[in-house]
N, C-alpha and C. Protein backbone atom coordinates (compact mmCIF):
# COMPACT_ATOMS: atom_id res chain seq x y z
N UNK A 1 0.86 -1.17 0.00
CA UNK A 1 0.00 0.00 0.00
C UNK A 1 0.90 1.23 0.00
N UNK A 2 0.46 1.87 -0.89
CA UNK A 2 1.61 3.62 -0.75
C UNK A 2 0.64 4.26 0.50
N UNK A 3 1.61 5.80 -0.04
CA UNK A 3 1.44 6.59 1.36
C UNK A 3 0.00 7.02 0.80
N UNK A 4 -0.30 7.39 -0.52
CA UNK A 4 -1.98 7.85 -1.15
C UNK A 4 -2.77 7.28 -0.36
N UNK A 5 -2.33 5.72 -0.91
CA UNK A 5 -3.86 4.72 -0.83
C UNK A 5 -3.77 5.18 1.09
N UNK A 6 -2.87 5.01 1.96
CA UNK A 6 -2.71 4.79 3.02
C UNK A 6 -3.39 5.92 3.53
N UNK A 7 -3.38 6.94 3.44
CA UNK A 7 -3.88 8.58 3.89
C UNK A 7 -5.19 7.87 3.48
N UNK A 8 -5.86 8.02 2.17
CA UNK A 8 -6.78 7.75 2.17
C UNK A 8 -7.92 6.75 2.85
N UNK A 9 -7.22 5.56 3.18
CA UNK A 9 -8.00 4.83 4.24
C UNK A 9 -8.00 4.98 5.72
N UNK A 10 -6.97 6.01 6.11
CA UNK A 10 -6.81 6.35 7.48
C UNK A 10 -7.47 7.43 7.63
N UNK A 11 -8.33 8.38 6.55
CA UNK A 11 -9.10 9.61 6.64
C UNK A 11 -10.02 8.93 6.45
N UNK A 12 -10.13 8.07 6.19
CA UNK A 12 -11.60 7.18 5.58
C UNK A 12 -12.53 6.62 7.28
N UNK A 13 -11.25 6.65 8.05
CA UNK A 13 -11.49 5.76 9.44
C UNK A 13 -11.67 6.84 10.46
N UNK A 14 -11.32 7.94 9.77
CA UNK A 14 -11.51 9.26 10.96
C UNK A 14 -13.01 9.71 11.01
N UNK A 15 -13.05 9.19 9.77
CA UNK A 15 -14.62 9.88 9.18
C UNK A 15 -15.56 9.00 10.37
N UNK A 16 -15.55 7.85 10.32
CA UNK A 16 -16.27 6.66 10.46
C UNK A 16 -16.33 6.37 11.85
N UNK A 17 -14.81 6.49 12.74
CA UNK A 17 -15.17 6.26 13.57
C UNK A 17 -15.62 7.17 14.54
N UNK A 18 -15.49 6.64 16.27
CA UNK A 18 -15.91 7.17 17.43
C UNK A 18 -15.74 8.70 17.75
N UNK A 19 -17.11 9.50 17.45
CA UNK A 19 -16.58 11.08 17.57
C UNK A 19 -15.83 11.48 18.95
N UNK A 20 -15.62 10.67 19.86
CA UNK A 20 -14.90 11.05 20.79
C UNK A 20 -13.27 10.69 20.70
N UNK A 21 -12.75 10.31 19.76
CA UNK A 21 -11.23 9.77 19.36
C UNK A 21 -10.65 10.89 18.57
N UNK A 22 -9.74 11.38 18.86
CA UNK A 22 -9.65 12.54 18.12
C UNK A 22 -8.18 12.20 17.91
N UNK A 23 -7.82 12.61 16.42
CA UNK A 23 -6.78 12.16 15.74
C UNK A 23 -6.49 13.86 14.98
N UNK A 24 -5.43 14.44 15.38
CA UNK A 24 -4.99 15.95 14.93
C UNK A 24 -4.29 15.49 13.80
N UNK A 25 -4.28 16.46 12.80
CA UNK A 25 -3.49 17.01 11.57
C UNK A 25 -1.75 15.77 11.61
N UNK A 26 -1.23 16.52 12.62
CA UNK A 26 -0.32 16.17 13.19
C UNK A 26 0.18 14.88 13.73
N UNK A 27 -1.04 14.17 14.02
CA UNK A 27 -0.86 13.16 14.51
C UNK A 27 -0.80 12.06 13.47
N UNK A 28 -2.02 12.48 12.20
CA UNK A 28 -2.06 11.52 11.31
C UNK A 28 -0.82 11.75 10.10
N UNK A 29 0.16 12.73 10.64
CA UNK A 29 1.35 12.78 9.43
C UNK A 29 2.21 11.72 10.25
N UNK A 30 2.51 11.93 11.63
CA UNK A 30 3.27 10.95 12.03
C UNK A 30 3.07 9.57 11.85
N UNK A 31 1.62 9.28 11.84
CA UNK A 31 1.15 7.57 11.68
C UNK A 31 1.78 7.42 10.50
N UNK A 32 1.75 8.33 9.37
CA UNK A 32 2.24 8.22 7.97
C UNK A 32 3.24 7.89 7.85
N UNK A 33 4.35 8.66 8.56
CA UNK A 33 5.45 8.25 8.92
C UNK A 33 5.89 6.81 9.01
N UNK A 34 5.68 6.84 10.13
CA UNK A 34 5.99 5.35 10.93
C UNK A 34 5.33 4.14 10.12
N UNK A 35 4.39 4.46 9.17
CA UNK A 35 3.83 3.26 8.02
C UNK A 35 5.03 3.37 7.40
N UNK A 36 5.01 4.32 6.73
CA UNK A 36 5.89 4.56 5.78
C UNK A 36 7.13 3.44 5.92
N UNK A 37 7.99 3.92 6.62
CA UNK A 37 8.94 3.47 7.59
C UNK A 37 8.99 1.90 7.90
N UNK A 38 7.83 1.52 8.36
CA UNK A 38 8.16 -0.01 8.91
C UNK A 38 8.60 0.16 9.82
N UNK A 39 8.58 0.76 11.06
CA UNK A 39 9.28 0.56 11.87
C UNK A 39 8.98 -0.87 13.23
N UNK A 40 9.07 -1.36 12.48
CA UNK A 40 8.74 -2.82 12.99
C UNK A 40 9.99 -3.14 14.44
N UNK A 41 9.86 -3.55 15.16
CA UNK A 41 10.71 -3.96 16.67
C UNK A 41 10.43 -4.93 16.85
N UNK A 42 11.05 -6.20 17.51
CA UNK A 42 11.27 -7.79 17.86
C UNK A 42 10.75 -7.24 19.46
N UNK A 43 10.99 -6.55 19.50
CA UNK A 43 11.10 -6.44 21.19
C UNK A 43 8.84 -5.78 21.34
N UNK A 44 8.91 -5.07 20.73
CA UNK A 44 7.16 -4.49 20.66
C UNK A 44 6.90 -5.45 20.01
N UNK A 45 6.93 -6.61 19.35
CA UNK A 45 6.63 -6.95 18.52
C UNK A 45 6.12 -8.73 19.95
N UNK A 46 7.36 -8.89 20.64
CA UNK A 46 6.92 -9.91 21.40
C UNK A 46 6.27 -9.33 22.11
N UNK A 47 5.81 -8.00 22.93
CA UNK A 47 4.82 -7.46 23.63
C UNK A 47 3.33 -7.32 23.17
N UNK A 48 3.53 -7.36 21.23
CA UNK A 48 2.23 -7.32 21.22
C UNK A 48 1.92 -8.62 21.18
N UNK A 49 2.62 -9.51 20.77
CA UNK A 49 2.05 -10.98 20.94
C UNK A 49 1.73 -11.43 22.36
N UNK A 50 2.66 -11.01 23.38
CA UNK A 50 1.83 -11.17 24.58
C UNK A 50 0.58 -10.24 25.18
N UNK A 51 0.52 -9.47 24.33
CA UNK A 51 -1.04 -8.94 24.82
C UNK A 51 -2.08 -9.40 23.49
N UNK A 52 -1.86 -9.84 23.01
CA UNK A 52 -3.11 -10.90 22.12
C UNK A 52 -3.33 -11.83 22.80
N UNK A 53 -1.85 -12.86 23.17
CA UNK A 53 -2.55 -14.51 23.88
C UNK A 53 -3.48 -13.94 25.37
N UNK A 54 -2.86 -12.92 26.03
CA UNK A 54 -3.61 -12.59 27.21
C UNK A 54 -5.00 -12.39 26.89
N UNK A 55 -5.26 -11.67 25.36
CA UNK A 55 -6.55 -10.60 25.44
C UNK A 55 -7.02 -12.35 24.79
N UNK A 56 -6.59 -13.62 24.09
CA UNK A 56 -7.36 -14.42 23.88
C UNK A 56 -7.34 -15.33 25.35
N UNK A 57 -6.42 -15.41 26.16
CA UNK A 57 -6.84 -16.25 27.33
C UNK A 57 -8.02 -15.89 28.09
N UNK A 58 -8.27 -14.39 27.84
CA UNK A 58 -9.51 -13.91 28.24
C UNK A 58 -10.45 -13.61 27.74
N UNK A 59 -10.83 -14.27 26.42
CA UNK A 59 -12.01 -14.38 25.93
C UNK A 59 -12.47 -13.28 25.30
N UNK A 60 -11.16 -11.86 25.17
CA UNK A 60 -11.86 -10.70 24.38
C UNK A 60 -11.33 -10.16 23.20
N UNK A 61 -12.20 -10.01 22.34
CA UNK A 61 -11.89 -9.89 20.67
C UNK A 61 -11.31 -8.64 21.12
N UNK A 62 -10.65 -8.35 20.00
CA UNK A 62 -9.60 -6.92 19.78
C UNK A 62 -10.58 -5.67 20.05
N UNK A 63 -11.97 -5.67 18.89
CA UNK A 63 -12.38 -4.78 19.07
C UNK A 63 -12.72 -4.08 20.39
N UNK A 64 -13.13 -5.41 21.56
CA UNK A 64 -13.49 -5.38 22.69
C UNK A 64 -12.11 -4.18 23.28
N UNK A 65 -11.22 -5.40 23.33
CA UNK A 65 -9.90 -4.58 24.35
C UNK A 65 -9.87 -3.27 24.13
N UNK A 66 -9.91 -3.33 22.44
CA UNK A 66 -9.60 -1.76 22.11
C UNK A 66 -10.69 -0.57 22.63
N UNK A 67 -11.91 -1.44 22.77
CA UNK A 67 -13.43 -0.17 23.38
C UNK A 67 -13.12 0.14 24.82
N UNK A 68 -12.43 -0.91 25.37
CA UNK A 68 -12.09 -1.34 26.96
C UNK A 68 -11.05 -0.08 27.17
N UNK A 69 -9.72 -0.31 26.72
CA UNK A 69 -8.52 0.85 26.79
C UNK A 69 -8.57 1.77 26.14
N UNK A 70 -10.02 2.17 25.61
CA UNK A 70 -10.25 3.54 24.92
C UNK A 70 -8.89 4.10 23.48
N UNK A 71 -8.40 3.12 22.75
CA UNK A 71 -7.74 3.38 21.64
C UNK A 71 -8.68 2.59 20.60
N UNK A 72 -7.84 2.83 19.76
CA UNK A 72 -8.42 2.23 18.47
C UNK A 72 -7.53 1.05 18.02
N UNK A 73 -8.76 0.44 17.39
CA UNK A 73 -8.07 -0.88 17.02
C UNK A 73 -7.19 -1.21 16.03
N UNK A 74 -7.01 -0.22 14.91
CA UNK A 74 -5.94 -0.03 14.34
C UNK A 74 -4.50 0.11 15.38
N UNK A 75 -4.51 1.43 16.16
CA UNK A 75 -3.26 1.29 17.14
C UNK A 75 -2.97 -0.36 17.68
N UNK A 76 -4.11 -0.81 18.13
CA UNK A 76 -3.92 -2.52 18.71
C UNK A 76 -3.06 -3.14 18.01
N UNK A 77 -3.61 -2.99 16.75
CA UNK A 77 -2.90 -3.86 15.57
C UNK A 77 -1.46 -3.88 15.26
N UNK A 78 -1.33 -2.29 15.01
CA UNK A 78 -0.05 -1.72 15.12
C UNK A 78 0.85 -2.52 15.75
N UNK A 79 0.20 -2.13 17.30
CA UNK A 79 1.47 -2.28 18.65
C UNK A 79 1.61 -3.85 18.21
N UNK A 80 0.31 -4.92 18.48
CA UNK A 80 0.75 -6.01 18.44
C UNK A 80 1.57 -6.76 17.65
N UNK A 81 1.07 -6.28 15.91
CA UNK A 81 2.34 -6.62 15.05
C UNK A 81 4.19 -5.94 15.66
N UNK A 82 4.05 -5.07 16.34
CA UNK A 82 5.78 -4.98 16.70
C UNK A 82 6.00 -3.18 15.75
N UNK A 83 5.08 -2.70 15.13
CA UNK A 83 4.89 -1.33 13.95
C UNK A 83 5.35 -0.20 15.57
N UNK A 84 6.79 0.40 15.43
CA UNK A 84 6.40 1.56 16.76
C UNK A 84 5.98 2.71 15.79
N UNK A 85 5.02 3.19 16.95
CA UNK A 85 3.90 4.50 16.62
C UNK A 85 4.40 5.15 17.63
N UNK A 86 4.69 6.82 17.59
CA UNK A 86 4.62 7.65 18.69
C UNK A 86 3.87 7.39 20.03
N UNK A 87 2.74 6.86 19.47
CA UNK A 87 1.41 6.50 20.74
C UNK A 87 1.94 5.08 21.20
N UNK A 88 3.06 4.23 21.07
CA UNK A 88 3.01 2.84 21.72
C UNK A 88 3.21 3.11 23.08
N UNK A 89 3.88 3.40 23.64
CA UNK A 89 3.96 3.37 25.20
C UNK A 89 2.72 3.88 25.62
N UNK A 90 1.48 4.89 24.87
CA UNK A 90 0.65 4.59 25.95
C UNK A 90 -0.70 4.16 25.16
N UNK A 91 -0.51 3.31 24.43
CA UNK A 91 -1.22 2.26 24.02
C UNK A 91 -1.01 0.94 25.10
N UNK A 92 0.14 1.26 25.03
CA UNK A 92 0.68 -0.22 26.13
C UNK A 92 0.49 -0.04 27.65
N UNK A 93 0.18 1.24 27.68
CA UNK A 93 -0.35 1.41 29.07
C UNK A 93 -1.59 1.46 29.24
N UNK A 94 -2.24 1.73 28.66
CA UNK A 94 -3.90 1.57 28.47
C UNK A 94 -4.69 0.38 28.42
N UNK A 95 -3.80 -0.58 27.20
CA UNK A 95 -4.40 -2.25 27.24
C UNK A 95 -3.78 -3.11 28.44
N UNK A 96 -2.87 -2.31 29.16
CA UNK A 96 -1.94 -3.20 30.26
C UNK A 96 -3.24 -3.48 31.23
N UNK A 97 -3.86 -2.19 31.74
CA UNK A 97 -4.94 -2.17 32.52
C UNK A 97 -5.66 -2.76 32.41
N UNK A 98 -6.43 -3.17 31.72
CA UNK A 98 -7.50 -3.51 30.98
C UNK A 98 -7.31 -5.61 31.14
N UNK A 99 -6.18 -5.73 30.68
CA UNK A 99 -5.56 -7.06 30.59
C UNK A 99 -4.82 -7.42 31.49
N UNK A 100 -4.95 -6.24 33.29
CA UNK A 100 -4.17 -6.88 34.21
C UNK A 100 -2.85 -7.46 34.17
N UNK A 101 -2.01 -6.36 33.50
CA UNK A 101 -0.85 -6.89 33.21
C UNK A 101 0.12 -5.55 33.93
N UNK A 102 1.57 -5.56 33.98
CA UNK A 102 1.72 -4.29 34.45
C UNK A 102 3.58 -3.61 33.59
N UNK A 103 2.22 -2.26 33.43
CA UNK A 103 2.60 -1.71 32.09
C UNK A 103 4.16 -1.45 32.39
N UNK A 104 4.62 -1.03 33.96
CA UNK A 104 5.43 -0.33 33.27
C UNK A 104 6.91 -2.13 32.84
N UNK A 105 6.58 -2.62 33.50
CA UNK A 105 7.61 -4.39 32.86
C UNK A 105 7.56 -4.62 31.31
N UNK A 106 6.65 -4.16 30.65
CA UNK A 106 6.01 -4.03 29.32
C UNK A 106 6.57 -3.43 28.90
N UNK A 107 6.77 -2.17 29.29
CA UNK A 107 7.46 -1.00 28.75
C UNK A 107 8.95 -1.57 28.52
N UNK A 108 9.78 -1.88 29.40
CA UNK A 108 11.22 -1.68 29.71
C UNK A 108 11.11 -3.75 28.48
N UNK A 109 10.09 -4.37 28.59
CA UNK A 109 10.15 -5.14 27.58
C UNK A 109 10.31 -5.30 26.46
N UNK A 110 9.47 -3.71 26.04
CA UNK A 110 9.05 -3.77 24.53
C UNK A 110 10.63 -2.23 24.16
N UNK A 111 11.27 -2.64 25.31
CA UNK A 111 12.49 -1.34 24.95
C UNK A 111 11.95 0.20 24.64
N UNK A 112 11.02 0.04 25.55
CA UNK A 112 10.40 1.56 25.63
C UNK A 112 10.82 2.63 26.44
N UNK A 113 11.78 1.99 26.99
CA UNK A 113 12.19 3.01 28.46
C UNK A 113 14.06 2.73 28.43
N UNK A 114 14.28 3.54 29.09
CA UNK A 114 15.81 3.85 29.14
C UNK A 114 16.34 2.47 30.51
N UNK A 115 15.70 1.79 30.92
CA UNK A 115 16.00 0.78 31.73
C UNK A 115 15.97 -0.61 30.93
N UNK A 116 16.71 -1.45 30.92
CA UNK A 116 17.29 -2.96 30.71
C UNK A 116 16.89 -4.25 31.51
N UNK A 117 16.32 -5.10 30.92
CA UNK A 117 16.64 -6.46 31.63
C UNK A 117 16.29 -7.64 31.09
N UNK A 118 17.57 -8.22 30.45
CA UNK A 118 17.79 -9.19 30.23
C UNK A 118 17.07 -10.41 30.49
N UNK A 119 16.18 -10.96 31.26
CA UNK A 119 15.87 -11.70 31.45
C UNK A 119 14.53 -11.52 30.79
N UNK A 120 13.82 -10.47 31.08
CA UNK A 120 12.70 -10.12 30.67
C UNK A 120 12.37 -10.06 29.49
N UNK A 121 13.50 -9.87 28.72
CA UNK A 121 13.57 -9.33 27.31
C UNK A 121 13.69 -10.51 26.84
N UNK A 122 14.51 -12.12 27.12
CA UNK A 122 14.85 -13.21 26.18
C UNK A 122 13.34 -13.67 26.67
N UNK A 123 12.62 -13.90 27.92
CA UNK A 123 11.49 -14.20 28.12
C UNK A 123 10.48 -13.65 27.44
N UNK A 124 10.24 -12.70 26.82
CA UNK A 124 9.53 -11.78 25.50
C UNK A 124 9.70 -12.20 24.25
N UNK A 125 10.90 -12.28 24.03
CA UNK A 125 11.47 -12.96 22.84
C UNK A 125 11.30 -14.62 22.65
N UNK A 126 11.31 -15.08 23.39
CA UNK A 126 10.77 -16.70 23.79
C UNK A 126 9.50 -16.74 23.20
N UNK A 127 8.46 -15.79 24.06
CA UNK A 127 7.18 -16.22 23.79
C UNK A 127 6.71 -16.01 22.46
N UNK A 128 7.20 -15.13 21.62
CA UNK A 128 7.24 -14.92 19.80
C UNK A 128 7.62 -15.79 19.26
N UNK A 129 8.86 -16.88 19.87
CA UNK A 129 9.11 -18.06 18.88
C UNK A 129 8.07 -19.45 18.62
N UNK A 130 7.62 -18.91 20.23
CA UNK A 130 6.82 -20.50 20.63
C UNK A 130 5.36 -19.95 20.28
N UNK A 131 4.88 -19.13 19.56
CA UNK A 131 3.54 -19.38 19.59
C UNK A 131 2.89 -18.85 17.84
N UNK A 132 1.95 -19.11 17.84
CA UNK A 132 1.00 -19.33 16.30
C UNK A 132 -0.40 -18.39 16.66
N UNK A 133 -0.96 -17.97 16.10
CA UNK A 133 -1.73 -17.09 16.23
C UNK A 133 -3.47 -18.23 15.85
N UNK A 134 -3.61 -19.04 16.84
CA UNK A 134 -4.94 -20.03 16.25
C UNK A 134 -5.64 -19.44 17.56
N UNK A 135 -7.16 -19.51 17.51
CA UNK A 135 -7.86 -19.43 18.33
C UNK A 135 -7.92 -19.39 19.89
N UNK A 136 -8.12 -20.76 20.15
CA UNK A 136 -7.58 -20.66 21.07
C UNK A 136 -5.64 -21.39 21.64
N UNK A 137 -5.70 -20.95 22.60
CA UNK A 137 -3.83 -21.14 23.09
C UNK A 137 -4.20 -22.53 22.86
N UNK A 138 -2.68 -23.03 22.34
CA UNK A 138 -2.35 -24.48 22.50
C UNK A 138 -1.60 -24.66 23.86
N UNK A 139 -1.34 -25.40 24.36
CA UNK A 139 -0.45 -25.95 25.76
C UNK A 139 0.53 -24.79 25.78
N UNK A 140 1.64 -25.23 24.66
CA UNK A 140 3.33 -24.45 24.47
C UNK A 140 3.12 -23.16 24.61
N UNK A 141 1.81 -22.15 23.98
CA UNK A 141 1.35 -21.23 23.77
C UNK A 141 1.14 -20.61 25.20
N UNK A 142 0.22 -21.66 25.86
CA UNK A 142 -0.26 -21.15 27.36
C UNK A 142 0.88 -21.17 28.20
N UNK A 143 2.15 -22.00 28.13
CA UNK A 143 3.06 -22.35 28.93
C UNK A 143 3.91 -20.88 28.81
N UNK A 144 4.03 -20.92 27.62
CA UNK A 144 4.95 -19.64 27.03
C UNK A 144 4.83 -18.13 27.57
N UNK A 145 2.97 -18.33 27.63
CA UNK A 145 2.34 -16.61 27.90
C UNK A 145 2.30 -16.77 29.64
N UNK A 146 2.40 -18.09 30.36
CA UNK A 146 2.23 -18.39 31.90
C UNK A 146 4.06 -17.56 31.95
N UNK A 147 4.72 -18.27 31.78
CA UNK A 147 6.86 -17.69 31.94
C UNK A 147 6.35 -16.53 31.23
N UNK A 148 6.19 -16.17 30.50
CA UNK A 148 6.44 -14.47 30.44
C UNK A 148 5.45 -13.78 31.34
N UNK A 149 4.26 -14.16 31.53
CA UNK A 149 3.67 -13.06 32.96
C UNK A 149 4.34 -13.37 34.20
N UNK A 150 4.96 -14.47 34.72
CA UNK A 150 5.59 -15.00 35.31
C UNK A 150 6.76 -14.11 36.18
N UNK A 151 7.53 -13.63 34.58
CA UNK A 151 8.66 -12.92 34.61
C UNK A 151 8.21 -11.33 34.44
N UNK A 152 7.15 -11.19 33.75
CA UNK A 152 6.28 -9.25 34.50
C UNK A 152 6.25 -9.23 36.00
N UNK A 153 6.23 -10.13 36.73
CA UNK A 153 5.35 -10.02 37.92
C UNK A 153 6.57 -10.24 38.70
N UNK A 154 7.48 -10.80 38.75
CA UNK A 154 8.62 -10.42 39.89
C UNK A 154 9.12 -8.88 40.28
């Protein structure tokens, strides 16, 4: 998709959606950006996969989470594919709530913050190798997303 078609379906979604979401001038050049770009991350990228298996261990479709943490489900998409957007850190703080998870381990996971840790980070990276995106979690899947909340929560 170019940057045309891309403007055009992201003005297409401003139109359409929730009049209380408000997306400035400004804001939608940067989304442009960062499409543009690819700025794709391994590290956001295993954070958004662990907030999908969570938001499916709990039984709630995207659209849900996203009505729940008051963003849009495009941003969801974004963060979870690993895409950084200006708005990820508090996208990731918004669905953290929501999914009982705690944002700021997320953060320093998805290399959002000027703090490090190793353990946390190969445990992030773990759970992206071991899992498939099917319905519901398989075992390896649940085992995978159990060690990485595991390792949020110390």
């Amino acid at each position: 998709m170019n940057t045309t078609e891309l403007a055009a379906k992201l003005s297409g979604r401003l139109v359409d959606r929730d009049p209380e979401q408000i997306t400035s001038v400004g804001g939608l050049s940067l989304r442009l950006a960062a499409w543009e770009r690819q700025d794709i991350r391994p590290e956001l990228a295993a954070v958004g996969k662990a907030i999908d298996l969570r938001r499916r261990e709990k039984g709630v479709t995207s659209q849900e989470l996203a009505s729940r943490a008051r963003v849009t489900v495009e941003s969801l998409t974004e963060m979870e594919r690993g895409l950084m957007m200006p708005n990820s850190p508090d996208i990731i703080r918004l669905v953290s709530k929501v999914l009982e998870l705690p944002a700021d381990k997320l953060l320093i996971a998805a290399g959002l913050t000027e703090t490090s840790d190793a353990t946390l980070r190969a445990a992030a990276l773990r759970l992206v190798h071991q899992t498939k995106t099917p319905e519901s979690l398989t075992p390896v899947e649940q085992a995978a997303l159990t060690e990485f909340i595991d390792v949020l929560r110390v």
